[in-house]
Protein backbone atom coordinates (compact mmCIF):
# COMPACT_ATOMS: atom_id res chain seq x y z
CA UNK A 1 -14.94 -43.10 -78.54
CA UNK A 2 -16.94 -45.64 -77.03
CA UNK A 3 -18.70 -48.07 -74.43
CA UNK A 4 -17.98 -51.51 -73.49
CA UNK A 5 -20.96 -53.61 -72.03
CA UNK A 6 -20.77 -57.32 -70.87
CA UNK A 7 -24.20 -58.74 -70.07
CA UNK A 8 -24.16 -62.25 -68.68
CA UNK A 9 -21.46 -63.48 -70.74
CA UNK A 10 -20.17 -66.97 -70.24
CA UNK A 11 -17.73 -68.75 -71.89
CA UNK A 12 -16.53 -72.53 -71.27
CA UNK A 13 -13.44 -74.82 -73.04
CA UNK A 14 -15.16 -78.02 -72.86
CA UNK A 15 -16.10 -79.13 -69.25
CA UNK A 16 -13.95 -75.67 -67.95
CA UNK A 17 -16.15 -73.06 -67.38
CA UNK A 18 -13.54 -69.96 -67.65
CA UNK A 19 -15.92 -67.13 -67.70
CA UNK A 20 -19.25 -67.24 -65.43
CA UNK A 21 -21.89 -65.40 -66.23
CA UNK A 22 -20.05 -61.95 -66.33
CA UNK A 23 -21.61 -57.90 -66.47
CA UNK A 24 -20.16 -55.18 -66.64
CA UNK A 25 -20.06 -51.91 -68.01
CA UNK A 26 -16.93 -49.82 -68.76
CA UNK A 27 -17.94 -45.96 -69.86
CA UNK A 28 -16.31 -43.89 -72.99
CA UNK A 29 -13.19 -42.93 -72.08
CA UNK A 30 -12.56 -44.84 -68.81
CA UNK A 31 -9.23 -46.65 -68.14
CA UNK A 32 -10.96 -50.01 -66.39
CA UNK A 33 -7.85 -52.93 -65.76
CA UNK A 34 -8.87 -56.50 -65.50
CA UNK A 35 -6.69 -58.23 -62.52
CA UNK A 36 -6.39 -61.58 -61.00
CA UNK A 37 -4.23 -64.57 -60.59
CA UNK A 38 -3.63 -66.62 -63.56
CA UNK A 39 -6.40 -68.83 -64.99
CA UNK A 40 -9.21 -66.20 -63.84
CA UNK A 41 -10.78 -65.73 -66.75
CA UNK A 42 -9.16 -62.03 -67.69
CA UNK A 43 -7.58 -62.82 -70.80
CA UNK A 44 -10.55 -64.38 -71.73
CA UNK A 45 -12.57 -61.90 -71.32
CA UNK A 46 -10.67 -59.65 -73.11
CA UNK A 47 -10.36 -62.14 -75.90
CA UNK A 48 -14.08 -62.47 -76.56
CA UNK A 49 -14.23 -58.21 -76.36
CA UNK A 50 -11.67 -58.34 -78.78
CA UNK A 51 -13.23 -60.67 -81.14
CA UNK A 52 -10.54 -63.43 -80.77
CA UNK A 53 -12.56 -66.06 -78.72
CA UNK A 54 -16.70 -66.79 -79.68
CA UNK A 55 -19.02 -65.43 -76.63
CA UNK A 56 -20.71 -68.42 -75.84
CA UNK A 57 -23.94 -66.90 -74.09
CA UNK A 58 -24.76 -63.20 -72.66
CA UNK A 59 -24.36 -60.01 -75.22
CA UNK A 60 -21.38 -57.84 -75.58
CA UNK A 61 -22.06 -54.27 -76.69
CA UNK A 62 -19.67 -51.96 -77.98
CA UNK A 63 -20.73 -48.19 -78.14
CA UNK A 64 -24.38 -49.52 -77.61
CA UNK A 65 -24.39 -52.02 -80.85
CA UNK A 66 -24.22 -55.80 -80.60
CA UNK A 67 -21.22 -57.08 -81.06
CA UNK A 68 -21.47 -61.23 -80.65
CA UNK A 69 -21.68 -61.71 -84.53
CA UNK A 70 -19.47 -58.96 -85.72
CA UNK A 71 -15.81 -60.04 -87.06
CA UNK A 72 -13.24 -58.59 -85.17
CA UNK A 73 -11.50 -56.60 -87.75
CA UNK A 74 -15.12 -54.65 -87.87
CA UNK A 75 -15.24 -54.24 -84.11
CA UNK A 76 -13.41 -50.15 -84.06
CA UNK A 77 -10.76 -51.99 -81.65
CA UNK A 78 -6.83 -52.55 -81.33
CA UNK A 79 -5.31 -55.12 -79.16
CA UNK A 80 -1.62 -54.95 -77.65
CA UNK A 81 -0.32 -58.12 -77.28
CA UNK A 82 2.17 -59.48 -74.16
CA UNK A 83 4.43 -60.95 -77.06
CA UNK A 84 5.09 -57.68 -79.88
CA UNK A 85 4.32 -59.16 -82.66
CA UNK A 86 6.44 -56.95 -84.77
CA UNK A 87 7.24 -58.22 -88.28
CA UNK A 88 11.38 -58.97 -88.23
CA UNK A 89 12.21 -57.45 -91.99
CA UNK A 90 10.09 -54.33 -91.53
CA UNK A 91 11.30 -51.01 -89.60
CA UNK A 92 9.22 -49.62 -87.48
CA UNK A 93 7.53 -47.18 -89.36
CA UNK A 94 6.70 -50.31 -91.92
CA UNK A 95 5.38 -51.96 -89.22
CA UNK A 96 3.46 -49.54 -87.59
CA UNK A 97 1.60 -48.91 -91.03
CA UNK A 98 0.84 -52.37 -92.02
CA UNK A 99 -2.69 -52.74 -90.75
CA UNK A 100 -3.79 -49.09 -92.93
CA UNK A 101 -1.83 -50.51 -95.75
CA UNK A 102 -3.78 -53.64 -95.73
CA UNK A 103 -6.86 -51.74 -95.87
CA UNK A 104 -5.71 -49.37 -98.86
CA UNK A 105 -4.90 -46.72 -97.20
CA UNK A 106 -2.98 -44.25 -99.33
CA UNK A 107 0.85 -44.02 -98.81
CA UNK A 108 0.94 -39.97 -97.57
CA UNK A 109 -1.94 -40.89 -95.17
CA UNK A 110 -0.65 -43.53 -93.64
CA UNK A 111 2.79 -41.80 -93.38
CA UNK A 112 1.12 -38.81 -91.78
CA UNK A 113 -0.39 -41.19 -88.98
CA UNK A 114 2.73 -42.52 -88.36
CA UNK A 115 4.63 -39.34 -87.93
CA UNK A 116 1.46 -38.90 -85.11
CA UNK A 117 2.14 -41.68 -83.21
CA UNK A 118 5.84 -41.53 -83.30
CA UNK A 119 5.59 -38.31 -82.03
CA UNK A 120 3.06 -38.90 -79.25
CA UNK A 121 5.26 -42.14 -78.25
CA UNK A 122 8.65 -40.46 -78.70
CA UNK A 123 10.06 -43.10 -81.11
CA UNK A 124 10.37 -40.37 -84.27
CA UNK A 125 14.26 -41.28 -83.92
CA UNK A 126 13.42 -44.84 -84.67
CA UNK A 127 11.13 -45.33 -87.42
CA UNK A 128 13.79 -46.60 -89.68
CA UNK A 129 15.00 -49.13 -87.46
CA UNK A 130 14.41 -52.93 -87.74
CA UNK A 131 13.06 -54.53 -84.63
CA UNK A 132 16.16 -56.44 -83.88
CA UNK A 133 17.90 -53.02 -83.00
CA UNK A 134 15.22 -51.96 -80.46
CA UNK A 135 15.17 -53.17 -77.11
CA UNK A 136 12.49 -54.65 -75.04
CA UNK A 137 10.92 -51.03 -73.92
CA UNK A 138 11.19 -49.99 -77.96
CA UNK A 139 9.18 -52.82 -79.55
CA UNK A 140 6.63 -52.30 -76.73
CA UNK A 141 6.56 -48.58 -77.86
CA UNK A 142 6.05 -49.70 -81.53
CA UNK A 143 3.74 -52.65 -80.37
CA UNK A 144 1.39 -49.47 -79.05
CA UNK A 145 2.13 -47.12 -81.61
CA UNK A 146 0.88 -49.78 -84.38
CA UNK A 147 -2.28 -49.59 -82.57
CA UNK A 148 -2.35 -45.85 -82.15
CA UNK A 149 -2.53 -45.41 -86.12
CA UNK A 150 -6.33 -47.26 -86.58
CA UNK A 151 -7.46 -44.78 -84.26
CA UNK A 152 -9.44 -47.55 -82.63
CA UNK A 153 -12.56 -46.95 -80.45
CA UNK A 154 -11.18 -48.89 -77.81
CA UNK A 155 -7.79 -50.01 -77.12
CA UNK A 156 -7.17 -53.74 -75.49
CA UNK A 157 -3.70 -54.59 -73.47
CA UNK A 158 -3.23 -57.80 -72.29
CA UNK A 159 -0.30 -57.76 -70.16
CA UNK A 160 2.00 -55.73 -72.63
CA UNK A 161 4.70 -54.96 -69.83
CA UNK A 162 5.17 -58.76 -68.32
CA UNK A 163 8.68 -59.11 -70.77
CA UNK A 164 10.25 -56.07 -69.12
CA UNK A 165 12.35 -55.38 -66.34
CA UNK A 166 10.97 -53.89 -63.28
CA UNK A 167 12.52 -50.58 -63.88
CA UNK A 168 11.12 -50.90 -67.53
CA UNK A 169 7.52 -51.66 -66.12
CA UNK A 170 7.46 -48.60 -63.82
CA UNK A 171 8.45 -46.44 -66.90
CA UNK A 172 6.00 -47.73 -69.67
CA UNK A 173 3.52 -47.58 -66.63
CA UNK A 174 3.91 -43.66 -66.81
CA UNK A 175 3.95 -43.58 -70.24
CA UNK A 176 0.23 -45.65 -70.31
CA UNK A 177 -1.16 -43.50 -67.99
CA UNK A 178 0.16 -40.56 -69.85
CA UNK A 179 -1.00 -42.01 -72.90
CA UNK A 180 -4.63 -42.87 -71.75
CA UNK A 181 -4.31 -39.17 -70.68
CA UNK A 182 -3.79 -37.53 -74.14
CA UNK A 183 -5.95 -39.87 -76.28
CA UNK A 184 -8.82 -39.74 -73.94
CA UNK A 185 -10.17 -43.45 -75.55
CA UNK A 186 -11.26 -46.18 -73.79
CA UNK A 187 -8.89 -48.27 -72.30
CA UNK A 188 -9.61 -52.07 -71.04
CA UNK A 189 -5.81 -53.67 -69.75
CA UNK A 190 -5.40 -57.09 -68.42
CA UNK A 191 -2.62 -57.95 -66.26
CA UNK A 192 -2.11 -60.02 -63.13
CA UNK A 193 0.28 -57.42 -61.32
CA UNK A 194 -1.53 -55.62 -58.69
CA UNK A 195 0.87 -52.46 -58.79
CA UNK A 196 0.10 -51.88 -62.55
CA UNK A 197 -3.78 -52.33 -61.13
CA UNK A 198 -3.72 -49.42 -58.65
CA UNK A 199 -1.52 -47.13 -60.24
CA UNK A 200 -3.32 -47.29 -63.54
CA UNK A 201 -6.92 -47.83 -63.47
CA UNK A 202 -9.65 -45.34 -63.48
CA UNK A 203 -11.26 -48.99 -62.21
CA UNK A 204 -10.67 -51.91 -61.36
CA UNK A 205 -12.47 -55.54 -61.60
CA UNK A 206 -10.85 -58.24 -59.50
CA UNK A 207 -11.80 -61.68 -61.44
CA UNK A 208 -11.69 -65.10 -59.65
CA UNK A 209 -12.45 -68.31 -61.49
CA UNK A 210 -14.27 -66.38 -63.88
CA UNK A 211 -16.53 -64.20 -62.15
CA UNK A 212 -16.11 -60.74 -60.89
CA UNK A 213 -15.37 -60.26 -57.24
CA UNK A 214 -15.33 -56.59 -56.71
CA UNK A 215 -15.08 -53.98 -59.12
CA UNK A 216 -14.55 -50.21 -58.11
CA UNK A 217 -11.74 -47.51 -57.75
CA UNK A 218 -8.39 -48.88 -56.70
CA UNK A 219 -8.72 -46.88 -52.92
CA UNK A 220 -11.81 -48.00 -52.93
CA UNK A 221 -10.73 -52.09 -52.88
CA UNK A 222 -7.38 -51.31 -50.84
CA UNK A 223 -9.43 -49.74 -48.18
CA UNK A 224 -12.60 -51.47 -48.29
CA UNK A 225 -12.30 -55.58 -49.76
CA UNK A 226 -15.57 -57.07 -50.43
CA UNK A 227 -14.14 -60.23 -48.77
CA UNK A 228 -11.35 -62.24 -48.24
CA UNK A 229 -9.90 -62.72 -51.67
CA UNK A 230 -9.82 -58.82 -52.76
CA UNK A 231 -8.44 -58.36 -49.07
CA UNK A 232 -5.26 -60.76 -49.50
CA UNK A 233 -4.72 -59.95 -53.85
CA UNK A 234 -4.75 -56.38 -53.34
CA UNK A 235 -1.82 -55.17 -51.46
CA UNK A 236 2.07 -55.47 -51.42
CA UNK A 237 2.79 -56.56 -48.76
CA UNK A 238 0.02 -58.73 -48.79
CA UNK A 239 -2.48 -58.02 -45.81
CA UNK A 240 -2.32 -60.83 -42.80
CA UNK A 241 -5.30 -62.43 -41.51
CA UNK A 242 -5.14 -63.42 -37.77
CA UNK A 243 -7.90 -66.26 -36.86
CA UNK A 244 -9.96 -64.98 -33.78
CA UNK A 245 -12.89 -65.69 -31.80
CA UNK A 246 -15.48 -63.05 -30.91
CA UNK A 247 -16.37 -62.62 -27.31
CA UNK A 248 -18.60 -59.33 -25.83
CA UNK A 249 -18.52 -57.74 -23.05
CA UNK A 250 -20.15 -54.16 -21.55
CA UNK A 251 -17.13 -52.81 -23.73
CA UNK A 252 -18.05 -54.01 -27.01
CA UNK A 253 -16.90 -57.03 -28.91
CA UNK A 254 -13.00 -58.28 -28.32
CA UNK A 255 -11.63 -60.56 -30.48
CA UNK A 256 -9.52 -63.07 -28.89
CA UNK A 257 -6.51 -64.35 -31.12
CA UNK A 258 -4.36 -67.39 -29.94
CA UNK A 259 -1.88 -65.82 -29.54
CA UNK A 260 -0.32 -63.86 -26.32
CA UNK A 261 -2.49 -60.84 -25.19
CA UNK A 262 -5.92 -59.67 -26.38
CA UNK A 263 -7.02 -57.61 -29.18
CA UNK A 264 -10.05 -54.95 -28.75
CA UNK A 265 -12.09 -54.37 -32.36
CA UNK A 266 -13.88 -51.80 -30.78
CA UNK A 267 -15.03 -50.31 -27.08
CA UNK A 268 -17.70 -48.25 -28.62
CA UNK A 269 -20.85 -50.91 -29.70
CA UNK A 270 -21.19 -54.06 -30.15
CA UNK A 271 -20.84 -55.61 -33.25
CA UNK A 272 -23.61 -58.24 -34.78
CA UNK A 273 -21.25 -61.01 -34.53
CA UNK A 274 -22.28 -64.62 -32.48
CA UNK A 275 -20.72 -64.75 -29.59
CA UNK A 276 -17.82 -67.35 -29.91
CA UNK A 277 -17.91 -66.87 -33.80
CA UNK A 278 -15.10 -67.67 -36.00
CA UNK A 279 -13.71 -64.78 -37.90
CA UNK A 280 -10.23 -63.52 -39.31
CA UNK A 281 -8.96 -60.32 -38.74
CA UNK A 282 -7.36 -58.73 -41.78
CA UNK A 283 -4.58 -56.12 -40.42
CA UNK A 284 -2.21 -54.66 -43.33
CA UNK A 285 1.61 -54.98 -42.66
CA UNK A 286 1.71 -50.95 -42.11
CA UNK A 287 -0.19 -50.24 -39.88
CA UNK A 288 1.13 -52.96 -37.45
CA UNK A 289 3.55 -50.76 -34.95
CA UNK A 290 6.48 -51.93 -33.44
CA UNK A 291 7.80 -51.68 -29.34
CA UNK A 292 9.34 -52.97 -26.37
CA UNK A 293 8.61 -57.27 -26.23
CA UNK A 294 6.82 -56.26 -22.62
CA UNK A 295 5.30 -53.09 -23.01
CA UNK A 296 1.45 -52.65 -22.07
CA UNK A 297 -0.78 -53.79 -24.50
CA UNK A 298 1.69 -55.03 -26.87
CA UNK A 299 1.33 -58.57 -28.46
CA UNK A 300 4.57 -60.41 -28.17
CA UNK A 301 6.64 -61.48 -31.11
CA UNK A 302 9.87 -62.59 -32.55
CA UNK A 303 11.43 -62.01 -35.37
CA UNK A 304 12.07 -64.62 -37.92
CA UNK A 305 13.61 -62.91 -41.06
CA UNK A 306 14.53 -59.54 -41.78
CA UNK A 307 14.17 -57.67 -45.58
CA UNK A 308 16.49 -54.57 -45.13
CA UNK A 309 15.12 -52.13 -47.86
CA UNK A 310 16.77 -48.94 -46.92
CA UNK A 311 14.34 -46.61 -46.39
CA UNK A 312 11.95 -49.46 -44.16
CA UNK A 313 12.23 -52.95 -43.30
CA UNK A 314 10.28 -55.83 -43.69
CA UNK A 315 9.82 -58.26 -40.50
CA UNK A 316 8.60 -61.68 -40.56
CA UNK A 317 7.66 -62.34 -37.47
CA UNK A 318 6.00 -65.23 -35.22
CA UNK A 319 2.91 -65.40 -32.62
CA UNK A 320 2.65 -67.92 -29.91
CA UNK A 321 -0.54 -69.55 -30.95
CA UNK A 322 -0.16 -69.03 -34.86
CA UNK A 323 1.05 -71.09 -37.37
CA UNK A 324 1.43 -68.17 -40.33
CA UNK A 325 4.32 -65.64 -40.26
CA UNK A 326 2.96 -62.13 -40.09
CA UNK A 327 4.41 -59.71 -41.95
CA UNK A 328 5.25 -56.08 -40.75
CA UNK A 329 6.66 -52.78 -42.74
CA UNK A 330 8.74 -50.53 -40.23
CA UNK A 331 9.30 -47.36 -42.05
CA UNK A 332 12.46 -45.50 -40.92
CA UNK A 333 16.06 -47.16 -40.49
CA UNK A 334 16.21 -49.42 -37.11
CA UNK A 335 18.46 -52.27 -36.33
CA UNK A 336 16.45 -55.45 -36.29
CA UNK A 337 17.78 -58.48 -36.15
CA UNK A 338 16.81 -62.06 -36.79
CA UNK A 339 15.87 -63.70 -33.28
CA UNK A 340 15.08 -60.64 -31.58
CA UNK A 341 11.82 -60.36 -29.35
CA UNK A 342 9.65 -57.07 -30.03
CA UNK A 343 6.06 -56.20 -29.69
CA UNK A 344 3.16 -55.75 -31.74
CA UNK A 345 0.60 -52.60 -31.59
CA UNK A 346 -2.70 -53.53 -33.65
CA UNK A 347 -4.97 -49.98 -34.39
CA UNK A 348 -8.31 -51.92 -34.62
CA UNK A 349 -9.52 -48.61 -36.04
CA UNK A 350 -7.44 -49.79 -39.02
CA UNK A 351 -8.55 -53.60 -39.05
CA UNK A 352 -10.65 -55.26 -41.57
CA UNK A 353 -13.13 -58.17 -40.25
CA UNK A 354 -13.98 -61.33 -42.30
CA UNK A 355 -16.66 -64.37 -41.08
CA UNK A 356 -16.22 -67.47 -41.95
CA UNK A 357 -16.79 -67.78 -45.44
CA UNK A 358 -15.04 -65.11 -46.31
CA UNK A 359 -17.10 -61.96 -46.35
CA UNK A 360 -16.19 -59.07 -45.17
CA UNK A 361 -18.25 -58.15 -41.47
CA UNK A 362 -18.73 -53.97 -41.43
CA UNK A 363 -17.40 -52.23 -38.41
């Protein structure tokens, strides 16, 4: 097994810089997932670990030994690919062999690795199969399993599960996890779907036009954002961010919103925030409660669109004073209805607080 380390690595396409002066170090063993929106720099970055794209500047270190210079075939690494690559007029168990049998691997060894992965994958049934025959979930199976049998230092997945169908994704999401689980190897995945991000990663690093934003444990960014980015990409639904002004008083520091009624950050200190600042208040849509349009201490609201989802609904609804729909998750089954006038119960307890450029204000 082994270490990755990124020290100031940049990397540019012409006057695009898409990787900025990037560390990072991702222990033996860890599962670490690169997220952000497209044209971040993640599959960059996991291009130039892979060997696939030339690190411009900075070092990359692989199990402590420089790796800038080093072809990638020589690198101890496999790479899953978002597209399966999976030669048409093989089977499966051809195709899972190919790279040993390119490197003169005898026959019995190669079928014995194989055998291994098949096994660990659950695809033993369809090793004789051409890929045409599998379905979407298969060839990503086989995709996997061809990297399995190098035995690989580190494995590389850049965004093997964006072909598949939700309920596919949620499955081969187990299956990873279980995977990463058995094998114990380190594990670097690249994807720009935030669910795959928390329920996978040992850690993650949130990228934005090419540098790192946070990096840390996915409870970690859900519960405490660096700023306003990780606050609004980390979350489904996405967090709402209410503009307010900061006023203080012998109760603490209220932050008035334009909006109908008043909302109270905190009664116990003051906060070291100018009075009459500009901030945003970052409030997730479940911990928003819903009541009576006039009852005490309740912002008023009204309901623009409703998402029925069974279990809990989603309500879009609309401040006086605010341009932006917030968004609110009701769990339980109640009868809302587009049109309707409720009102809003914000746990400032439960708030996050951002100043104007973006950076997250402790509380």
């Amino acid at each position: 097994m082994a270490s990755v380390e990124l020290r100031n690595v940049t990397k540019s396409f012409g006057r695009i810089e898409a990787v900025r002066d990037v560390s990072l170090v991702i222990e033996d063993r860890e599962l670490v997932v690169f997220v952000g929106p497209s044209g971040c720099g993640k599959s960059t970055l996991l291009r130039m670990i892979a060997g696939l794209e030339e690190v411009m500047s900075g070092e990359l270190l692989i199990d402590g030994k420089p790796m800038n210079t080093v072809a990638a075939a020589d690198r101890g690494i496999a790479m899953v690919f978002q597209s399966y690559a999976l030669y048409p007029h093989m089977t499966v168990a051809e195709n899972m062999g190919f790279a040993l049998k390119m490197l003169g691997t005898e026959k019995a060894g190669i079928d014995r690795k194989v055998a291994e992965a098949a096994g660990i994958l659950q695809i033993e049934d369809l090793l004789g199969r051409k890929p045409k025959e599998l379905s979407g979930g298969q060839r990503q199976r086989v995709a996997i399993g061809r990297a399995i049998v190098r035995q690989p230092q580190v494995f590389l997945f850049d965004e093997p599960l964006s072909n598949l169908d939700a309920g596919l994704r949620a499955q081969m999401r187990v299956e990873i996890a279980r995977l990463h689980e058995r094998l114990r190897t380190t594990m670097i995945y690249v994807t720009h779907d935030q669910v795959e991000a928390m329920t996978l990663a040992d850690r993650i690093v949130i990228l934005n036009k090419g540098k790192i934003e946070q990096q840390g444990s996915p409870l970690e960014l859900y519960e405490r954002p660096a700023n306003r980015f990780v606050a609004g990409f980390l979350g489904q639904p996405k967090m709402n961010f209410i503009p307010a002004v900061a006023r203080h008083s012998d109760k603490g520091t209220e932050l008035a919103v334009p909006a109908s009624g008043r909302m109270v950050l905190t009664a116990a200190r003051n906060l070291s925030i100018p009075e009459g600042a500009n901030v945003e208040v970052g409030i997730r849509p479940d911990v928003i409660s819903v009541g009576e349009a006039k009852s005490n201490g309740a912002v008023p609201a009204r309901i623009v669109v409703v998402e029925h989802l069974g279990g809990s609904s989603l309500l879009y609804v609309q401040l006086d004073g605010l341009d932006d729909l917030l968004t609110v998750e009701h769990r339980g089954k109640a009868d809302f209805s587009k049109g309707q006038e409720i009102g809003l119960l914000f746990d400032p307890m439960q708030s996050h607080l951002f100043d104007a450029d973006g950076q997250r204000i402790e509380t």
